[in-house]
Protein backbone atom coordinates (compact mmCIF):
# COMPACT_ATOMS: atom_id res chain seq x y z
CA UNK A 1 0.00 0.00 0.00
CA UNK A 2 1.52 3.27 -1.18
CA UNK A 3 0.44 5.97 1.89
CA UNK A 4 1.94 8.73 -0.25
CA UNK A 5 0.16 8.33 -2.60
CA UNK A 6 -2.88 7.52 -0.40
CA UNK A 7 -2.15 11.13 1.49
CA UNK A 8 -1.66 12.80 -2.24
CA UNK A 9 -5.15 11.66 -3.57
CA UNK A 10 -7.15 12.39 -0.62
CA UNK A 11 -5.31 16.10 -0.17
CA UNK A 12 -6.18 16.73 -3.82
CA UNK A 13 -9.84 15.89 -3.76
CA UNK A 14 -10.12 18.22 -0.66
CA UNK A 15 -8.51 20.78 -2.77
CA UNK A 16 -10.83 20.29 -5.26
CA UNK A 17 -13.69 20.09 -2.85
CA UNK A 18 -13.09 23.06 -1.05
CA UNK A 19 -12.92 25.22 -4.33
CA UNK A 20 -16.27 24.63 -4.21
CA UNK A 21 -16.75 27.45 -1.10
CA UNK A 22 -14.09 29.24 -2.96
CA UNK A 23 -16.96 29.59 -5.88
CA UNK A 24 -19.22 30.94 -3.43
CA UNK A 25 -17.40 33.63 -2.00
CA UNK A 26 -19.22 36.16 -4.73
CA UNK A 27 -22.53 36.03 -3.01
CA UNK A 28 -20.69 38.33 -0.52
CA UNK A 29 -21.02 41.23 -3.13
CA UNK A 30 -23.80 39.57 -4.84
CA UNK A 31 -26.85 38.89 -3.77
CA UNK A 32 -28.51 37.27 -6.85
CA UNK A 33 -27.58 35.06 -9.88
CA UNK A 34 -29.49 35.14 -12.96
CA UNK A 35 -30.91 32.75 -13.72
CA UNK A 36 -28.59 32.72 -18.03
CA UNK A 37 -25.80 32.65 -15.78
CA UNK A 38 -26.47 29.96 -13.37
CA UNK A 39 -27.18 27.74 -16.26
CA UNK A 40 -24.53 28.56 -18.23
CA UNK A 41 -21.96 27.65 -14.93
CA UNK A 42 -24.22 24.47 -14.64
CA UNK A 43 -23.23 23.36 -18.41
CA UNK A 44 -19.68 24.22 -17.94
CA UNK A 45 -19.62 21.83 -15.17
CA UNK A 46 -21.09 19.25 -16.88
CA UNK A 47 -18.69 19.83 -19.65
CA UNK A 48 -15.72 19.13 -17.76
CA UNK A 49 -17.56 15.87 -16.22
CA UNK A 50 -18.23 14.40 -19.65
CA UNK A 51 -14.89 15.20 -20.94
CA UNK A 52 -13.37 13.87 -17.71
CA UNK A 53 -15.39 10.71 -17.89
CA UNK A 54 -14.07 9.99 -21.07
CA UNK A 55 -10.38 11.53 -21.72
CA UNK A 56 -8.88 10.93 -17.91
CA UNK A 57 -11.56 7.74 -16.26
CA UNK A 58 -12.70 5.48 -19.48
CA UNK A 59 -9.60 5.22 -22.32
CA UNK A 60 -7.37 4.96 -19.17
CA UNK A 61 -9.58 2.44 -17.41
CA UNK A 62 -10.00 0.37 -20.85
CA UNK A 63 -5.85 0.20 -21.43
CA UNK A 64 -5.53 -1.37 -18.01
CA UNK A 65 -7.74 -4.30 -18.36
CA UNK A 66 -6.90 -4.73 -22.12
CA UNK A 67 -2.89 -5.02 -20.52
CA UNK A 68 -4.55 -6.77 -17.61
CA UNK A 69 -6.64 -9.24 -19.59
CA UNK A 70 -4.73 -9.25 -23.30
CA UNK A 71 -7.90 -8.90 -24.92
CA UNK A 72 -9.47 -5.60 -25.86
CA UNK A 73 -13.41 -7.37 -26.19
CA UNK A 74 -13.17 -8.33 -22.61
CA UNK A 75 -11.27 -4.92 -21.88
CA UNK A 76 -14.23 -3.19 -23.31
CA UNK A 77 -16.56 -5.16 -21.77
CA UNK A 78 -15.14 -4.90 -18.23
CA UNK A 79 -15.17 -1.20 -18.77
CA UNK A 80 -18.70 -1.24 -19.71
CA UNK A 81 -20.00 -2.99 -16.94
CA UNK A 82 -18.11 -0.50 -14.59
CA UNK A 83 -19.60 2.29 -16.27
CA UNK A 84 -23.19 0.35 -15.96
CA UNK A 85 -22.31 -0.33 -12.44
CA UNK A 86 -21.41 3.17 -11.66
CA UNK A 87 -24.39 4.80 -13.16
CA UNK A 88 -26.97 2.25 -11.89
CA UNK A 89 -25.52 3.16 -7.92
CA UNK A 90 -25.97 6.51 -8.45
CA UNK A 91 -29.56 5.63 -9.95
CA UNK A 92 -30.49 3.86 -7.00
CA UNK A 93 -28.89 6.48 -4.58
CA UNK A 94 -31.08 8.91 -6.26
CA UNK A 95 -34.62 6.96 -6.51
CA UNK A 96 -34.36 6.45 -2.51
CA UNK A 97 -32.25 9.10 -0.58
CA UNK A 98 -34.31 12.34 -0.36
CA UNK A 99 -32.83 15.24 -1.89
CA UNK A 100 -34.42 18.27 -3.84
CA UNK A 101 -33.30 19.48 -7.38
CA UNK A 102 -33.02 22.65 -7.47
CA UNK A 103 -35.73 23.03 -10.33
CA UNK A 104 -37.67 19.55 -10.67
CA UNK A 105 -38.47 19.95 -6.63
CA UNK A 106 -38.36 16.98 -3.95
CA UNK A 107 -37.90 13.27 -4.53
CA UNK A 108 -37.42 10.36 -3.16
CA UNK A 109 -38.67 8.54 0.37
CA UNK A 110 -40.15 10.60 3.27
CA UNK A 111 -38.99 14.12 2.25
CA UNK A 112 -41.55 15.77 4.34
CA UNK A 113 -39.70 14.52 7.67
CA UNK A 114 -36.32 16.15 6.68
CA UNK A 115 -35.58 19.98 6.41
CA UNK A 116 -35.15 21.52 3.29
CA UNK A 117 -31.29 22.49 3.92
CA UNK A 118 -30.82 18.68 4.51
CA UNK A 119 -32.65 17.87 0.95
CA UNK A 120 -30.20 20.46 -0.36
CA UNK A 121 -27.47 19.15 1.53
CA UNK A 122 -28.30 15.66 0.06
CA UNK A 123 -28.73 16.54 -3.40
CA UNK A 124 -25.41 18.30 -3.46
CA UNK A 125 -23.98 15.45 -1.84
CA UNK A 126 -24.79 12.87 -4.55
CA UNK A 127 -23.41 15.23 -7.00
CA UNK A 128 -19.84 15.70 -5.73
CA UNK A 129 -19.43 12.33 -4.05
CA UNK A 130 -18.79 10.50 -7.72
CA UNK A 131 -16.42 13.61 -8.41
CA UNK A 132 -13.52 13.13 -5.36
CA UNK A 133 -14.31 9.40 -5.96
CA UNK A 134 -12.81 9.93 -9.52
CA UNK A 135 -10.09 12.12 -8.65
CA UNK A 136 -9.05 9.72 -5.95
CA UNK A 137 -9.38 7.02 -8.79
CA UNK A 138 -7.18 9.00 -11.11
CA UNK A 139 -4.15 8.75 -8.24
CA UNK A 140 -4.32 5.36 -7.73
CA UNK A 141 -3.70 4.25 -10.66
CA UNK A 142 -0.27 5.66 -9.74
CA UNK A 143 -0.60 8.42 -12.27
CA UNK A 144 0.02 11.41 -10.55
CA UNK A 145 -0.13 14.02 -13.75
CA UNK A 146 -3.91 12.22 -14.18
CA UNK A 147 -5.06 12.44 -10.82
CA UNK A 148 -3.73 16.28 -11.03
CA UNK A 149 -5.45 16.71 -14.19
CA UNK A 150 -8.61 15.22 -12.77
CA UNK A 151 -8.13 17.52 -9.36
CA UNK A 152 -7.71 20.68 -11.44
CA UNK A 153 -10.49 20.02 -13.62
CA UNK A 154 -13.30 19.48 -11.00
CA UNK A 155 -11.43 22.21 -8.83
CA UNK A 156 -12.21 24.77 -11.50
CA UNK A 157 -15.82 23.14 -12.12
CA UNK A 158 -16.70 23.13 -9.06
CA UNK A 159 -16.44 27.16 -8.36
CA UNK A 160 -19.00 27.81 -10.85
CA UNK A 161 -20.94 25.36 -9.27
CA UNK A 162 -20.35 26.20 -5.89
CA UNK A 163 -22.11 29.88 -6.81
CA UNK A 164 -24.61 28.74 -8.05
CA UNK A 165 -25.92 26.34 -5.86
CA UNK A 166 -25.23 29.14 -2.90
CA UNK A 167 -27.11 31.81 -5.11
CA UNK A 168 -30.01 29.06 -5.71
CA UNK A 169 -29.92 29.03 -1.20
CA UNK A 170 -30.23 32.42 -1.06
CA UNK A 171 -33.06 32.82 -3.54
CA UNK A 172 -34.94 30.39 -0.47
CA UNK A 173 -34.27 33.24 1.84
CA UNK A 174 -31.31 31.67 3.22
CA UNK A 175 -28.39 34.14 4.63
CA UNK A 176 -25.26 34.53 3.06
CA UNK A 177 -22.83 32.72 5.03
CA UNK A 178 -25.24 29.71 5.38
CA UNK A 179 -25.21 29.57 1.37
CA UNK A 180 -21.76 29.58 1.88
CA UNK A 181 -21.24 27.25 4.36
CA UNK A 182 -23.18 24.37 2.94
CA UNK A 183 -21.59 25.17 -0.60
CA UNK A 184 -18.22 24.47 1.26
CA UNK A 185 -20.25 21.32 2.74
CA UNK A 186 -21.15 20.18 -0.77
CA UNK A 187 -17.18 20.12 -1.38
CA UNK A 188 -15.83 18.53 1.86
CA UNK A 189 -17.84 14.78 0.57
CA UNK A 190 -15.44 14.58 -2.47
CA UNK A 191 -12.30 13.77 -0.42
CA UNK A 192 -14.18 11.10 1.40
CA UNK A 193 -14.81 9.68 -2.07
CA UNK A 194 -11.16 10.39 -2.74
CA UNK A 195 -10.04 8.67 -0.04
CA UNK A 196 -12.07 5.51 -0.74
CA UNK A 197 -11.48 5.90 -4.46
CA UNK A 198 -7.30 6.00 -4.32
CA UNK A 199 -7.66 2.98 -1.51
CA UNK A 200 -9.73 0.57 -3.61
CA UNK A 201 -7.36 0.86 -6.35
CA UNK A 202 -4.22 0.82 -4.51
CA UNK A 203 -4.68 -2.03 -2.35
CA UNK A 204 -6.75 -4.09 -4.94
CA UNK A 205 -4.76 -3.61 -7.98
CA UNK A 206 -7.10 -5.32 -10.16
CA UNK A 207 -9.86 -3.16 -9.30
CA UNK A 208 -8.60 0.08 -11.10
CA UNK A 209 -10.29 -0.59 -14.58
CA UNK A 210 -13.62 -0.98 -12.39
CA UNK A 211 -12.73 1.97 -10.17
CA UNK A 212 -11.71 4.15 -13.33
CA UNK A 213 -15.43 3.09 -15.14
CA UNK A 214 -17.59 3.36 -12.13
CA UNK A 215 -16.29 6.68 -11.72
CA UNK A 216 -17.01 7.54 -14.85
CA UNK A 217 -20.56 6.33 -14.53
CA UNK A 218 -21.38 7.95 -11.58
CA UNK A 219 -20.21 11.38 -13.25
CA UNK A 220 -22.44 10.24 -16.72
CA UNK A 221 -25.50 9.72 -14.60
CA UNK A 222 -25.39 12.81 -12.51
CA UNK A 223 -24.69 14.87 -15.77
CA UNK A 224 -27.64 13.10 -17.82
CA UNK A 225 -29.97 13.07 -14.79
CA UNK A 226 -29.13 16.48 -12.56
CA UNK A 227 -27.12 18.91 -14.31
CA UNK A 228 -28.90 18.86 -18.07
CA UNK A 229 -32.31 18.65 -16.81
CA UNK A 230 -31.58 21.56 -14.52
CA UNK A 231 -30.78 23.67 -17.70
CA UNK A 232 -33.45 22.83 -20.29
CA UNK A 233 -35.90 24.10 -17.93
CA UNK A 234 -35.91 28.06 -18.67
CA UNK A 235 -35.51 28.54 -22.05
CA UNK A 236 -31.74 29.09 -21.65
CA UNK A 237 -30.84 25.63 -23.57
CA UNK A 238 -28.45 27.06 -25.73
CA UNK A 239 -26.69 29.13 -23.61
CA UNK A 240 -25.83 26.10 -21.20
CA UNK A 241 -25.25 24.13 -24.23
CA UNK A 242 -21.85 26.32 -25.29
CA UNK A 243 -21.24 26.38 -21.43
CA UNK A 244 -20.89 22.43 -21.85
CA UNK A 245 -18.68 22.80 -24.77
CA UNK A 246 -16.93 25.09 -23.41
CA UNK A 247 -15.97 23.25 -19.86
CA UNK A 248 -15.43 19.77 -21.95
CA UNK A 249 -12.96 21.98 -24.24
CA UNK A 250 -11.22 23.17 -21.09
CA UNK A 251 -10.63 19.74 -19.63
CA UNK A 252 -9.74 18.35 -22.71
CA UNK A 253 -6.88 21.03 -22.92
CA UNK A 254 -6.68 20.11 -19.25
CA UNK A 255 -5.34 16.32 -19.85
CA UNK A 256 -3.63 16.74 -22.85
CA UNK A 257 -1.40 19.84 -21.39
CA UNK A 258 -0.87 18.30 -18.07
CA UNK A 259 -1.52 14.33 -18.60
């Protein structure tokens, strides 16, 4: 077990995480977000997820089990079923832990016992969980310049993010540094999934094609099922559209540059 680079994955998903609160700051000068804006930070996050998924989590995780298996069918079809696996967790996670989007409203079991900070707290949670669990994913495969890639890119995606899910808080009356404070919550799950993500993989070699496609899954699902949804709502479609492009660009440039 390599505790270096243990410590290194779980320090850079908490980097990552906590640039989340970072994002938030704004709402200190700010007191709303329009509502073209917040969408258009929503696509660029879901931008760099996609292109993360794919560029730094699935063509890495299918040239480890085609060298681990020596065939590239059964590579691709370990890698598949990862991917499957990942996104059908996440699918379950969401169908019974209640949480609240921040457009579609509640779902899930019992939602009228818990608070609505907690639903909020919970819906950010299952976002950013899958996130720290890839960049913690991306260092144990004992590729630092990927897992550094991987840390930068969701660092810088999750700013955006983290102001706009603290100027969605404070459009529900909530005060500023409570916005802020569970934005900065939001970020501080990702390097318990970093920890458990660089762990798996580094004890339980085998595992990192799985770990590199479940992450990727996870990240699929929560873009398909949260983030688009989110911003095809208000008729600003095409704006969060180019946002997309733009954040999958940007962590494309990302891996190549630095991976």
């Amino acid at each position: 077990m390599d505790w270096n680079l243990i410590g290194i994955g779980t320090a850079a998903s908490l980097v990552a995480g906590v640039a989340t609160g970072i994002g938030a700051l704004p709402i200190l000068l700010v007191r709303t977000l329009s509502e073209t804006v917040k969408n258009a930070f929503l696509g660029f996050s879901a931008g760099v997820m996609l292109a993360a998924s794919f560029f730094s989590l699935i063509i890495p995780a299918l040239r480890y089990a085609a060298i681990d298996s020596g065939s590239r069918p059964i590579a691709a079809t370990i890698v598949a079923a990862a991917v499957m696996l990942g996104a059908s967790s996440l699918a379950l996670i969401n169908r019974y832990a209640p949480h609240e989007h921040f457009v579609l409203g509640r779902s899930g079991a019992d939602v009228r016992a818990i608070r609505r900070i907690w639903l909020f707290v919970i819906a950010i949670t299952l976002h950013n969980f899958p996130e720290g669990l890839a960049v913690g994913v991306g260092f144990g495969s004992g590729d630092v310049s990927r897992g550094t890639t991987l840390a930068i890119g969701i660092g810088l995606q999750n700013m955006p993010e983290g102001l706009a899910v603290a100027a969605s808080l404070l459009s529900l009356n909530y005060s500023r540094s409570t916005a802020i404070l569970i934005a900065l919550a939001t970020g501080l799950v990702e390097p318990v999934g970093g920890l458990l993500g660089v762990t798996a993989v580094s004890v339980f070699t085998p595992l990192l094609p799985w770990g590199l496609g479940f992450a990727a899954g996870a990240m699929i699902f929560v873009v398909s099922n949260e983030i688009i949804p989110e911003t095809h709502r208000a008729g600003h479609e095409n704006l969060a559209t180019f946002g997309l492009m733009i954040g999958l660009i940007v962590m494309m440039l990302l891996d190549v540059t630095l991976g």
